[in-house]
Structures are given as C-alpha cells and as structure tokens.
Protein backbone atom coordinates (compact mmCIF):
# COMPACT_ATOMS: atom_id res chain seq x y z
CA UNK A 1 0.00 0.00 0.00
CA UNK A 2 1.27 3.30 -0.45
CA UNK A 3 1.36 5.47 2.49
CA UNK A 4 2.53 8.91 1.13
CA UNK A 5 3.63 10.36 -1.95
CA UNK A 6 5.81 13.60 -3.04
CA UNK A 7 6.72 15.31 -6.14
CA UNK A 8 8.25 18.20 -7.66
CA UNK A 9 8.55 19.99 -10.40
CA UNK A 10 6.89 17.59 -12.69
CA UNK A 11 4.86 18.85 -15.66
CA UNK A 12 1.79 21.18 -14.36
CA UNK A 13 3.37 20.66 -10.94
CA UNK A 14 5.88 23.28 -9.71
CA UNK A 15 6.30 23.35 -5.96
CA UNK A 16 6.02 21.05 -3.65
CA UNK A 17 3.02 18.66 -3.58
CA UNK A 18 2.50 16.14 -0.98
CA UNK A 19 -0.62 13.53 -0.76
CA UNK A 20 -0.86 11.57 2.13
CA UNK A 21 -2.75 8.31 2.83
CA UNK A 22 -2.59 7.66 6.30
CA UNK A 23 -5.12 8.60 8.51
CA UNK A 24 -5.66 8.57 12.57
CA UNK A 25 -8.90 6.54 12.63
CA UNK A 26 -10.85 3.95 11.22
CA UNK A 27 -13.56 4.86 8.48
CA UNK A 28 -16.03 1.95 8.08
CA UNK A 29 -14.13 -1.06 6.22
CA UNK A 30 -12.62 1.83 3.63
CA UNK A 31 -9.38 1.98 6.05
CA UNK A 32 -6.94 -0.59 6.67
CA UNK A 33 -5.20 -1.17 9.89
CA UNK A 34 -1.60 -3.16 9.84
CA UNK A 35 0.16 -5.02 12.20
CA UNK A 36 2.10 -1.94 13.34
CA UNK A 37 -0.95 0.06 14.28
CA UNK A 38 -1.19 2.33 10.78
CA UNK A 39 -4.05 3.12 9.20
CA UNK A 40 -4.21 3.46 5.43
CA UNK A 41 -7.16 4.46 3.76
CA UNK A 42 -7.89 2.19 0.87
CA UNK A 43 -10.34 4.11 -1.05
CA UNK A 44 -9.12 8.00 -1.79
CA UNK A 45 -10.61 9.98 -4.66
CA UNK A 46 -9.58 13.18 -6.01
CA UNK A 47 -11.57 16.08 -7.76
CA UNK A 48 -10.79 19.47 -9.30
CA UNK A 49 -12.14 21.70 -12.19
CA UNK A 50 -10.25 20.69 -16.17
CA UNK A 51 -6.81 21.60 -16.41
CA UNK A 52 -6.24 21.68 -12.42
CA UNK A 53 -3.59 18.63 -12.70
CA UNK A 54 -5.44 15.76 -11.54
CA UNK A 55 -4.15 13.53 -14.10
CA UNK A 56 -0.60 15.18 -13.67
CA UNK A 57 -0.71 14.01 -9.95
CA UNK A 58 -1.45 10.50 -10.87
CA UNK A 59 0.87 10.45 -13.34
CA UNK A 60 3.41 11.38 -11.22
CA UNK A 61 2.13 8.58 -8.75
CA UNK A 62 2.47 5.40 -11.79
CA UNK A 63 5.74 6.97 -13.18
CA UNK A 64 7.50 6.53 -9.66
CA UNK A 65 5.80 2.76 -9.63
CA UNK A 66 7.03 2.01 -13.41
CA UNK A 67 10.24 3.18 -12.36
CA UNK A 68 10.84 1.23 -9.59
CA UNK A 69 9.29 -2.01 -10.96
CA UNK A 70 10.01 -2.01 -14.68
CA UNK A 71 12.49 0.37 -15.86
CA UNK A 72 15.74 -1.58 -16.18
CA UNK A 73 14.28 -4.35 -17.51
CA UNK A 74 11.39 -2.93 -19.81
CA UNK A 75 13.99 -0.33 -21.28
CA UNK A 76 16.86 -0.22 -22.56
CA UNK A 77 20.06 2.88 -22.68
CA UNK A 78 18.51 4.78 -25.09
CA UNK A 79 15.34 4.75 -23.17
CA UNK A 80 13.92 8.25 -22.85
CA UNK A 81 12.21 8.46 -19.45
CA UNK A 82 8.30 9.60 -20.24
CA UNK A 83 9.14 12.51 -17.87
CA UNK A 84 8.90 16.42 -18.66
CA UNK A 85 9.50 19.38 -16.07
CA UNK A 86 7.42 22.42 -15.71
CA UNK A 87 7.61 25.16 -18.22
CA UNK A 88 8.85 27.49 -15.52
CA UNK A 89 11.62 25.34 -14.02
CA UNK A 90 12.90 23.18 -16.75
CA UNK A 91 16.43 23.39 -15.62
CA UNK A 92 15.75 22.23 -12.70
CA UNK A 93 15.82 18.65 -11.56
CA UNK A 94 12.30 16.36 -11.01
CA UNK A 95 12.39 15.10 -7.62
CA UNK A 96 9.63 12.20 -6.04
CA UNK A 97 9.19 10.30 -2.95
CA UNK A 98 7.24 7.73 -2.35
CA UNK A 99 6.66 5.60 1.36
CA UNK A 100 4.96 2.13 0.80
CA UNK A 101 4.56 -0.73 2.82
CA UNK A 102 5.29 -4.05 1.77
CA UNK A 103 4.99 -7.24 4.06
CA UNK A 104 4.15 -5.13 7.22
CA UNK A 105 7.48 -3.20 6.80
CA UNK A 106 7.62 0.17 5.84
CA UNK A 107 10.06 1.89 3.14
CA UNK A 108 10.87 5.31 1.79
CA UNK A 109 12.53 5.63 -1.60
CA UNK A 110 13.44 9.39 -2.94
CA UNK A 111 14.27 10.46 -6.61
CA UNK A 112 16.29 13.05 -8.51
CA UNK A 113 15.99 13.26 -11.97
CA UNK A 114 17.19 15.53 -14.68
CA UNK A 115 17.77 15.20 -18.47
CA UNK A 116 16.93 11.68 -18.45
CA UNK A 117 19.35 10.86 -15.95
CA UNK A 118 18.14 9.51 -12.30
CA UNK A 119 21.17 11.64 -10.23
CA UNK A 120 20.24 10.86 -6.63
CA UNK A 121 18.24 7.62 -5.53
CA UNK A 122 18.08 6.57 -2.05
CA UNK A 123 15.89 3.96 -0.38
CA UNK A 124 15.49 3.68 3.54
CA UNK A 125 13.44 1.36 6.07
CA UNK A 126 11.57 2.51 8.74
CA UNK A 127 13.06 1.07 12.16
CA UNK A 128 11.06 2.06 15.47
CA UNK A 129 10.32 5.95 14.43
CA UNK A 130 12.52 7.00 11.99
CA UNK A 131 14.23 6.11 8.41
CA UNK A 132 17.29 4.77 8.00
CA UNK A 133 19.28 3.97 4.45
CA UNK A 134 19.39 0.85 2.69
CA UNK A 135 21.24 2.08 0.10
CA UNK A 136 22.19 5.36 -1.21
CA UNK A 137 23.15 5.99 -5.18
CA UNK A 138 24.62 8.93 -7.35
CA UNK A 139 25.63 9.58 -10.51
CA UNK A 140 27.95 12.57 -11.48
CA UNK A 141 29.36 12.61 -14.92
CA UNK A 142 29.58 9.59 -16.09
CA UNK A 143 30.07 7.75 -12.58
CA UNK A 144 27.88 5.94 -10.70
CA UNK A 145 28.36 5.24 -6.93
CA UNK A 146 26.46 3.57 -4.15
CA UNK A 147 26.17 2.83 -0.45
CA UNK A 148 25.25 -0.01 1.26
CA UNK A 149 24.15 -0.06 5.01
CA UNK A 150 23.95 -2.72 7.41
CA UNK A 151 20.68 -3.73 6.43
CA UNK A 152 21.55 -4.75 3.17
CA UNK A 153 24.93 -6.37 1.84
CA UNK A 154 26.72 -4.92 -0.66
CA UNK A 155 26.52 -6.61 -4.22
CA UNK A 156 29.04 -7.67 -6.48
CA UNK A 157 31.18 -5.70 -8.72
CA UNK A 158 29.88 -7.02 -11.51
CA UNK A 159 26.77 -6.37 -10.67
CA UNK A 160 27.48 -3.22 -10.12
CA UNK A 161 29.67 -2.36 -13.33
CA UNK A 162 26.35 -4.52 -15.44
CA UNK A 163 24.05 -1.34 -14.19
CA UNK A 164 26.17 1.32 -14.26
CA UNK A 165 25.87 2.74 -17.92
CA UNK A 166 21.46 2.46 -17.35
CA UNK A 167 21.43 6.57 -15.91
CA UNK A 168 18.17 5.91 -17.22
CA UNK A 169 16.93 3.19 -15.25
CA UNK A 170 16.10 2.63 -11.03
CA UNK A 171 18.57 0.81 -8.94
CA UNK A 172 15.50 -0.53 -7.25
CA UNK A 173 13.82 -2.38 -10.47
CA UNK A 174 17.78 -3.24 -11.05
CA UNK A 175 17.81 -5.00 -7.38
CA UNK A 176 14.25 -6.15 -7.70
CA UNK A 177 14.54 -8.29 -10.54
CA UNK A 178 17.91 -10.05 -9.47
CA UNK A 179 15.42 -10.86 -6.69
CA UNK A 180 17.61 -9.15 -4.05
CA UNK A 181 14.81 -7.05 -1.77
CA UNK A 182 13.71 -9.98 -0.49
CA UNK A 183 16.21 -9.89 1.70
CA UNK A 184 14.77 -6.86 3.46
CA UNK A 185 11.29 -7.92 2.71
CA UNK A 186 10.52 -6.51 -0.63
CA UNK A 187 9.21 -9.32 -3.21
CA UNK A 188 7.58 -7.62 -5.98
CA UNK A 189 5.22 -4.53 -6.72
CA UNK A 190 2.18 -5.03 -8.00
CA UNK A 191 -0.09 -1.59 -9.88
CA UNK A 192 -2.31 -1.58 -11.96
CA UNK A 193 -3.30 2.50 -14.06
CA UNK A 194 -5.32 3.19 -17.01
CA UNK A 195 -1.97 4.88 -18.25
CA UNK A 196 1.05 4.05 -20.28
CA UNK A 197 3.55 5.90 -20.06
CA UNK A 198 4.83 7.20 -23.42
CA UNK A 199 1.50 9.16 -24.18
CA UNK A 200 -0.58 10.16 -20.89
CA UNK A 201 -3.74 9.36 -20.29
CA UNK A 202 -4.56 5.44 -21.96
CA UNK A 203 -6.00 5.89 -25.58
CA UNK A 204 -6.27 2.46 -26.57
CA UNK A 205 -9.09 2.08 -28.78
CA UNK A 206 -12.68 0.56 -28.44
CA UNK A 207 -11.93 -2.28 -30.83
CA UNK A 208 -8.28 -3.14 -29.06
CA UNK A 209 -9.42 -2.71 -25.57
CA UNK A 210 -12.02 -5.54 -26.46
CA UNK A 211 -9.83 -7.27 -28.00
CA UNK A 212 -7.22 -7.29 -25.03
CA UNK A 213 -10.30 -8.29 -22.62
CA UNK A 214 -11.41 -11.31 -24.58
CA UNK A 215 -7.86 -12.67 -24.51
CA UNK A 216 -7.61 -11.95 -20.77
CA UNK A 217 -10.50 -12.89 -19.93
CA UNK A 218 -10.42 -16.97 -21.85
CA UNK A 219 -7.20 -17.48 -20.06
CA UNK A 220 -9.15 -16.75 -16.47
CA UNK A 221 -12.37 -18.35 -16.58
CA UNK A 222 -12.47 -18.27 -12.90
CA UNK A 223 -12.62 -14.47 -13.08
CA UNK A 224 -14.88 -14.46 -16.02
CA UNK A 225 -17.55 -16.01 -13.89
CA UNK A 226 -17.07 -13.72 -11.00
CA UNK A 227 -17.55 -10.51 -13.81
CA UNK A 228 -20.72 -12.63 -15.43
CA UNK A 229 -22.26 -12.23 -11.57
CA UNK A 230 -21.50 -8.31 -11.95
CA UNK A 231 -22.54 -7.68 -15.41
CA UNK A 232 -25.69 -9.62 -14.48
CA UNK A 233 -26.59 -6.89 -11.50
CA UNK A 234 -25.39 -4.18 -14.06
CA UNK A 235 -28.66 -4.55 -15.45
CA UNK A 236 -26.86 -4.33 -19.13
CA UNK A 237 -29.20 -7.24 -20.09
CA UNK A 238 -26.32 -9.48 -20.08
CA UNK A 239 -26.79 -13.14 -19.39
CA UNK A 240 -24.02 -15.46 -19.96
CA UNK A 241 -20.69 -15.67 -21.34
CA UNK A 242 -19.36 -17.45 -24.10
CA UNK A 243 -16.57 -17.84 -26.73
CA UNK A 244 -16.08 -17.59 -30.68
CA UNK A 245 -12.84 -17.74 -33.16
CA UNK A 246 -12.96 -14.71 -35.39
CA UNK A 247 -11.09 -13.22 -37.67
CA UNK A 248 -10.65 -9.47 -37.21
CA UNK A 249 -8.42 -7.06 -38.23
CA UNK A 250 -7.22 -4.56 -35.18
CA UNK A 251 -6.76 -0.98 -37.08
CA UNK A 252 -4.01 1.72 -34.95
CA UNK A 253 -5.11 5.34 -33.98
CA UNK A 254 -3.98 7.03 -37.51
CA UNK A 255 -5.93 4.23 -39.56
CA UNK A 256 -3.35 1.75 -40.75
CA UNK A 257 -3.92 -1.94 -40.31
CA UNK A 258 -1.44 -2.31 -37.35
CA UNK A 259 -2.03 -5.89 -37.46
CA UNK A 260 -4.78 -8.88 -38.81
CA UNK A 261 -5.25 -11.83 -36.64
CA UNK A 262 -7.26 -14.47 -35.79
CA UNK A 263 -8.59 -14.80 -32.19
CA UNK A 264 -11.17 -16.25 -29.57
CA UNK A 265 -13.31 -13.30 -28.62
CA UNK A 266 -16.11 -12.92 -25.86
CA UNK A 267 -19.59 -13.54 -26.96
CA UNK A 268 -22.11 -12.19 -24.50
CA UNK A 269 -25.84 -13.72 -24.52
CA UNK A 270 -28.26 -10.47 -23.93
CA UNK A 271 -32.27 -11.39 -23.50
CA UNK A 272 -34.75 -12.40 -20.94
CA UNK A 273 -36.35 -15.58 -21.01
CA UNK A 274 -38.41 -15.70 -23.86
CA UNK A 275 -35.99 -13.96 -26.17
CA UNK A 276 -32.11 -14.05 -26.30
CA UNK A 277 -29.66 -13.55 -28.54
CA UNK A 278 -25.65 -12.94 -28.53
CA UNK A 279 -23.69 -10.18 -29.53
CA UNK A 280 -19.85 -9.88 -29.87
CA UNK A 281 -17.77 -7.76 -27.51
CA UNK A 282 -16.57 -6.10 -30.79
CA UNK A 283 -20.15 -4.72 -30.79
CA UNK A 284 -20.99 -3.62 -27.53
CA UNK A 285 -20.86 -0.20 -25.94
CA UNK A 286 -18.29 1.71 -24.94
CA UNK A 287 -19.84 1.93 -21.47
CA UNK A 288 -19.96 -1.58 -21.10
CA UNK A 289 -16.25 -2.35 -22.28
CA UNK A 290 -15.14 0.07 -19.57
CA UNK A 291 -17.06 -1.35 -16.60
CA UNK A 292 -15.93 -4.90 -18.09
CA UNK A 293 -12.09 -3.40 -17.86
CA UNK A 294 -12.44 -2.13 -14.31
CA UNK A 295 -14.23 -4.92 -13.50
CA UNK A 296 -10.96 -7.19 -14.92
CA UNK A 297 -8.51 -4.66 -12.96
CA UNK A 298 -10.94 -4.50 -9.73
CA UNK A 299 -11.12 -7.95 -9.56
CA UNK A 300 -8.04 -9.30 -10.35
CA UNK A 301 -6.35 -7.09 -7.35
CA UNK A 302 -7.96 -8.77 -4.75
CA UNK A 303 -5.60 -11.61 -4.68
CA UNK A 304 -2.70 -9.53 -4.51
CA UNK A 305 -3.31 -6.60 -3.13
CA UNK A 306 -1.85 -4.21 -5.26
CA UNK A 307 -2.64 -0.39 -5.84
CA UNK A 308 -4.78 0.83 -8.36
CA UNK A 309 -4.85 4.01 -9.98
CA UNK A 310 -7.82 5.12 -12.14
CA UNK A 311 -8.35 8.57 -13.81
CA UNK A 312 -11.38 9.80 -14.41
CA UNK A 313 -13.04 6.46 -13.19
CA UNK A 314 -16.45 7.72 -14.23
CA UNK A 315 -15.49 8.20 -17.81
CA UNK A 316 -18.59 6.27 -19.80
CA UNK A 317 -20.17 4.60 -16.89
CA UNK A 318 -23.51 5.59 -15.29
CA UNK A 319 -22.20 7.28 -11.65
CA UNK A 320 -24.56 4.75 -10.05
CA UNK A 321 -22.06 1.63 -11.72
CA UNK A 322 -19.16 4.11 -10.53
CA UNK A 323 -20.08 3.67 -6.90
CA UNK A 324 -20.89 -0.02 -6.58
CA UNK A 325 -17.31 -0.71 -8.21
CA UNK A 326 -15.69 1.67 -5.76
CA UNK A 327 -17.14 -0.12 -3.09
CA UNK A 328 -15.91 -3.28 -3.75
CA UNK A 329 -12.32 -2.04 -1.97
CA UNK A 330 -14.64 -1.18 1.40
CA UNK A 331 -15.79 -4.83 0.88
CA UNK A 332 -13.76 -7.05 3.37
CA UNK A 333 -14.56 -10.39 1.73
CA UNK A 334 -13.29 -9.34 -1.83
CA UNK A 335 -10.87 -7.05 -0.35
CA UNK A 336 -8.97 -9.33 2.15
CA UNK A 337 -5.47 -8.13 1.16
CA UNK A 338 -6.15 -4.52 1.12
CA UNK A 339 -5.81 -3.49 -1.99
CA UNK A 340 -6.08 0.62 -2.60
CA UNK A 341 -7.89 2.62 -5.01
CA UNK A 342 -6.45 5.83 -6.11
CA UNK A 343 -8.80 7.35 -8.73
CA UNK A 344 -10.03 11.20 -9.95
CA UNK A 345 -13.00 12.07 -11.28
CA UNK A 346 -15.27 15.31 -11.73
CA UNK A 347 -18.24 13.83 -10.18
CA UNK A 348 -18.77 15.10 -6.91
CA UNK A 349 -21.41 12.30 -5.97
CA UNK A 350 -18.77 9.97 -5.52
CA UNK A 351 -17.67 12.27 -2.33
CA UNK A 352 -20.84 11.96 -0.22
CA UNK A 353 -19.49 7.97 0.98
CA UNK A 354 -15.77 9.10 1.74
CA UNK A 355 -14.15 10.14 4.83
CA UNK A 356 -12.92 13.31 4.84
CA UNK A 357 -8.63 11.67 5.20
CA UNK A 358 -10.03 10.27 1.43
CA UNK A 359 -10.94 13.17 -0.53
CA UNK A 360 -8.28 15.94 -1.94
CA UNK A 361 -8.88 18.53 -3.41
CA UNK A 362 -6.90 19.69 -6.73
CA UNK A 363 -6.96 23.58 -7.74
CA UNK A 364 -4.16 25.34 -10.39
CA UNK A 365 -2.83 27.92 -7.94
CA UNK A 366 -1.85 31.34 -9.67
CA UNK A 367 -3.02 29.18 -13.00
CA UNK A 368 0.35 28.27 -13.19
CA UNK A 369 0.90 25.44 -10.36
CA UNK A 370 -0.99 22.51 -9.33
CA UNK A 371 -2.06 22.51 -5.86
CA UNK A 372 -3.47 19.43 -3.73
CA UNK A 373 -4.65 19.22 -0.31
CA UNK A 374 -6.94 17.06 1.65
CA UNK A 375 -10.14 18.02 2.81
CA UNK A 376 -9.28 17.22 6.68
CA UNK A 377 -6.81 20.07 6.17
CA UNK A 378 -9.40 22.86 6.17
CA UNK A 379 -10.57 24.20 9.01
CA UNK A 380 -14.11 23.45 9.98
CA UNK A 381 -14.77 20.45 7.86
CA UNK A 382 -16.81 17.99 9.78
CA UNK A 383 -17.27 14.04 8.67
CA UNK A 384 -21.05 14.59 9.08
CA UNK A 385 -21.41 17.27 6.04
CA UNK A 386 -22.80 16.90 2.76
CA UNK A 387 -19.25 16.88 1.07
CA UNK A 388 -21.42 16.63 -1.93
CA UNK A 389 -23.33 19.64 -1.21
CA UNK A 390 -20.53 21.51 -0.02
CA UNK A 391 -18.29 21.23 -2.94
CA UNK A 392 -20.91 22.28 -5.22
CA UNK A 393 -21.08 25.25 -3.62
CA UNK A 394 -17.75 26.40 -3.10
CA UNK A 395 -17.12 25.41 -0.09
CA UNK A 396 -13.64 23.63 -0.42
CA UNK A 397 -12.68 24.98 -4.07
CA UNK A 398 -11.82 22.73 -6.22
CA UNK A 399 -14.60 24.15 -9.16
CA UNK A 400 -13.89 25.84 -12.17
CA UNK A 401 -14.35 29.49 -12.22
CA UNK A 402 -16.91 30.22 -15.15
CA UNK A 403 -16.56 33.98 -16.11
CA UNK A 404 -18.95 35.87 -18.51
CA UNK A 405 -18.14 34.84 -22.14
C-alpha cells in the first residue's frame, strides 16, 4: 500500500506537492489497519475543475511505480524516461518520494531526476520511528556510486559495473529483478493505471481494448464467472458468457492496419427468457467495455493486493455503476489483502461515501501550479457534512471558475 507520496517539479506541478494516505482513525471497512498500528485508507478519490492537474498528480504517482518495478528491464540505454518538467523550471531537476509498505514493513525511496538521468536515488526502512538507508546511489558525470548499510549487503562488482551505464533506469527495479529485496522484505510490486507511459492518459481504442479483454479474460475463466455475476446486476441485459474464433483485423489510432489476426473473442448472450440472442464484444458499448475493464482490474487485485490508480473512473459509466465498483475495496470479503484505489474524477457524488482523510482537493494555484490538499486540512470540515453539497457550492474549491463569455 502506499502510504505517502511527493513530487516536484513535474509537468503542471511546480512546488512542492505532498498527498498523504494515512489517517488517525478507522472509516467503516474503507481503512486498513496493519500489524504496526497504521491506518491506510484504501479508497481516496480526487476532484478538481479541467486543467487543475489531476491527471498530472497521478501520473506522477504510476511513473515513480514504473520506475521502480520495470524500468531496467522494460527499457533499454537509449530509453527516454516519459518525464517532462514544468515550463517554468525546466532546468531544474524532477524530484519524487514515495513511502509504501510491503509485508508489514515500511520503506521510503526518494528520486532526482534531470535530463533523463536519475542523479540521486536513495531507499530507507523505517526502524522504530525513523528512516534509516538501505542504500544510497549517485551519478555525477559519467560515474555511478552507491552505499550499502547494514541492512543490506553490498553486491558484487559485476553487478554493479552490469548497471552502471542504465542513468536511465532505477537501482530498485535493477535489485528487484535479481530478486535481491527480499532480503529486506521486498518481493515484488504489483499496480495496476489506465496509463502508459509514453503518451498520458490510456487511448487504446474501443476495438483493441475488447480485444485485449477477450484474450484476458479466456485465459481466467475463474474471473470471467465472477464478472458474469457483476454484469448480471449491471442490469446491461447481459446473461451469460461465451466464446467464438474470429477473424478481425485490429486498425491503430492514424488508420493503418497495425495488425490482422485471428482470435477467440467474448460472446455475451443479452435477452430475458423468452428472447435471447448474442452479440460480440466487438459490438458492444463503450460503457460496457469500460465497466468490463475495471471490473478485470478490480477484480483481479484482490488476490494480490496491489494499488490501483484510475483517472477519471467515471469516464462512460452511469455514476450509479461508478459507486458499486468503488465499493468493492470497502468490501472485506473481496478485499482481504487490502488493496487501494487511487482514482479522480469530476463527479462530486462519488464524495458523499468518503471520509474526509479520502478526498483531496486539486486547484491550479496562480493558474500556473498545481495545488493538492486534503479536505481534513481545512478548518471546519466535519465528517457529518454533505461533502457533496458543499463542494458544489464552493465550499472547499476545487470548481472551475466560469466567467462571462
């Protein structure tokens, strides 16, 4: 679970910004409590006007995750890191922090980044009430260098001379895949976003996406008949699940024929009981592919426990869908290993079930920086207000400011 998370200077974010999960009591079954005595709120949804940063912020958030999971091995040296700085400070390095918790042990890792070079990473353990480094690592020039502490053993020169020329790549996802966290307690990370990284915000077309959902979906019938159950309460008229080899052609964004395959796709049987009939996934509605794909995310987290991050989670789907499938993380029996939802959205409805430690609120300060803070952090703000309400009137900010046109 991720505990807190800092960046700055990262695209529409210029100072400062800190968003923090933790929170000082128990909120129905929407908060986790560890072994250690934290408590980590697993549901937390942000809103702000267009253009306030939202998506910036949890960009920021799955570019520290890729980074530490997948960089060395997903790129290579000529890599370039999907990172830009803000207009205002672009000589100036990025910097991010994130503090997670991973088998009941907490862990801080910091960033410095600049020019597609990582020039400071550094990645501590909590013991008793303060950090203290695992490892420390710095690149000037064309050197690299790192510390060891106690608490991890140094590794090999070869090791050490095989990651050297990646200035591109994390130390962490270096040391992750060689499998050596374990030794402190780390084992894997596990997100899931509806980003990728080169472009933003995901674009992947209608056809592709159901494309991607049939294949993942044949492989894991177990899950297919838990998202039948759902899709059946959806009231999308949908009543069974079944499978058919087609031959399609998958066309890319600018129109070319990016590739022509043959494939097993998802046949869904719509009716009642007098009439049915199926219809491919190919043909169904855009609505109903994207509560079938954060069904498939939703879902498939529950085993693991992993972090999800969502923007704009309402995007297509009715607000009354929305709610049920943010629920499902306040649901103990599907959510036994506590995974978190991280998600923004301009639909203040979605505020009136939250906590006040789960909602933040995201405003473009000046109209040149992006500005978050959490609604506990302004004075006054009771848990028993309309939040809904509230925020539609003002009361936090957070709304666009519509001038005569």
């Amino acid at each position: 679970m991720i505990l807190n998370f800092k960046v700055e200077n990262y695209l529409s974010i210029l100072d400062l910004q800190e968003i923090d999960f933790t929170t000082n009591k128990i909120f129905n079954s929407s908060t986790a409590e560890l072994k250690n005595n934290l408590l980590i709120n697993k549901i937390n949804c942000m809103v702000g006007a267009n253009g306030s940063g939202k998506t910036k912020l949890l960009n920021a958030m799955c570019f520290i995750l890729w980074l530490m999971e997948q960089s060395y091995y997903k790129g290579n040296i000529k890599t370039i890191l999907p990172l830009s700085t803000h207009k205002l400070a672009q000589n100036k390095p990025t910097k991010l922090e994130l503090i997670f918790e991973q088998n009941n042990k907490i862990f801080k890792i910091q960033f410095e980044i600049f020019e597609n070079v990582i020039l400071k990473e550094k990645l501590s353990i909590k013991a008793t009430n303060k950090f203290s480094r695992v490892y420390e690592a710095t690149r000037q020039a064309d050197k690299f260098s790192v510390i060891f502490s106690e608490h991890f053993p140094a590794i090999s020169k070869k090791s050490r001379d095989e990651f050297a020329p990646r200035k591109n790549a994390s130390f962490f996802s270096f040391l992750l895949g060689l499998g050596l966290l374990s030794k402190i307690g780390i084992e894997h990370l596990s997100f899931k976003c509806n980003f990728n990284y080169i472009a933003g915000i995901d674009i992947v077309p209608h056809i592709i996406n159901a494309f991607n959902l049939s294949e993942f979906l044949i492989e894991n019938k177990n899950l297919q008949r838990q998202i039948l159950k759902y899709l059946k309460a959806f009231d999308f008229g949908i009543q069974g699940i079944s499978q058919k080899t087609k031959k399609a052609e998958i066309v890319a964004v600018n129109g070319n024929i990016e590739n022509k395959m043959q494939q097993d796709l998802l046949i869904f049987t719509h009716g009642n009981n007098e009439h049915n009939f199926d219809i491919l996934i190919t043909d169904e509605s855009e609505g109903t592919i994207k509560a079938l794909d954060l069904l498939c995310r939703f879902l498939s987290v529950f085993n693991t426990g992993c972090v999800v991050i969502i923007d704009e989670i309402e995007s297509s789907i009715h607000s009354d869908l929305v709610e049920v499938l943010i629920e499902m993380f306040a649901d103990h029996k599907l959510n036994q290993r506590n995974a978190q939802l991280i998600f923004s959205t301009h639909q203040p409805l979605f505020l009136k079930d939250r906590d006040k430690s789960q909602i933040f609120i995201v405003e473009k300060e000046n109209k040149i920086n992006t500005e978050i803070y959490r609604l506990d952090e302004i004075e006054g703000v009771r848990n028993d207000e309309n939040f809904y309400t509230k925020y539609l009137a003002g009361r936090y900010g957070g709304k666009p400011n519509i001038k005569g046109i």
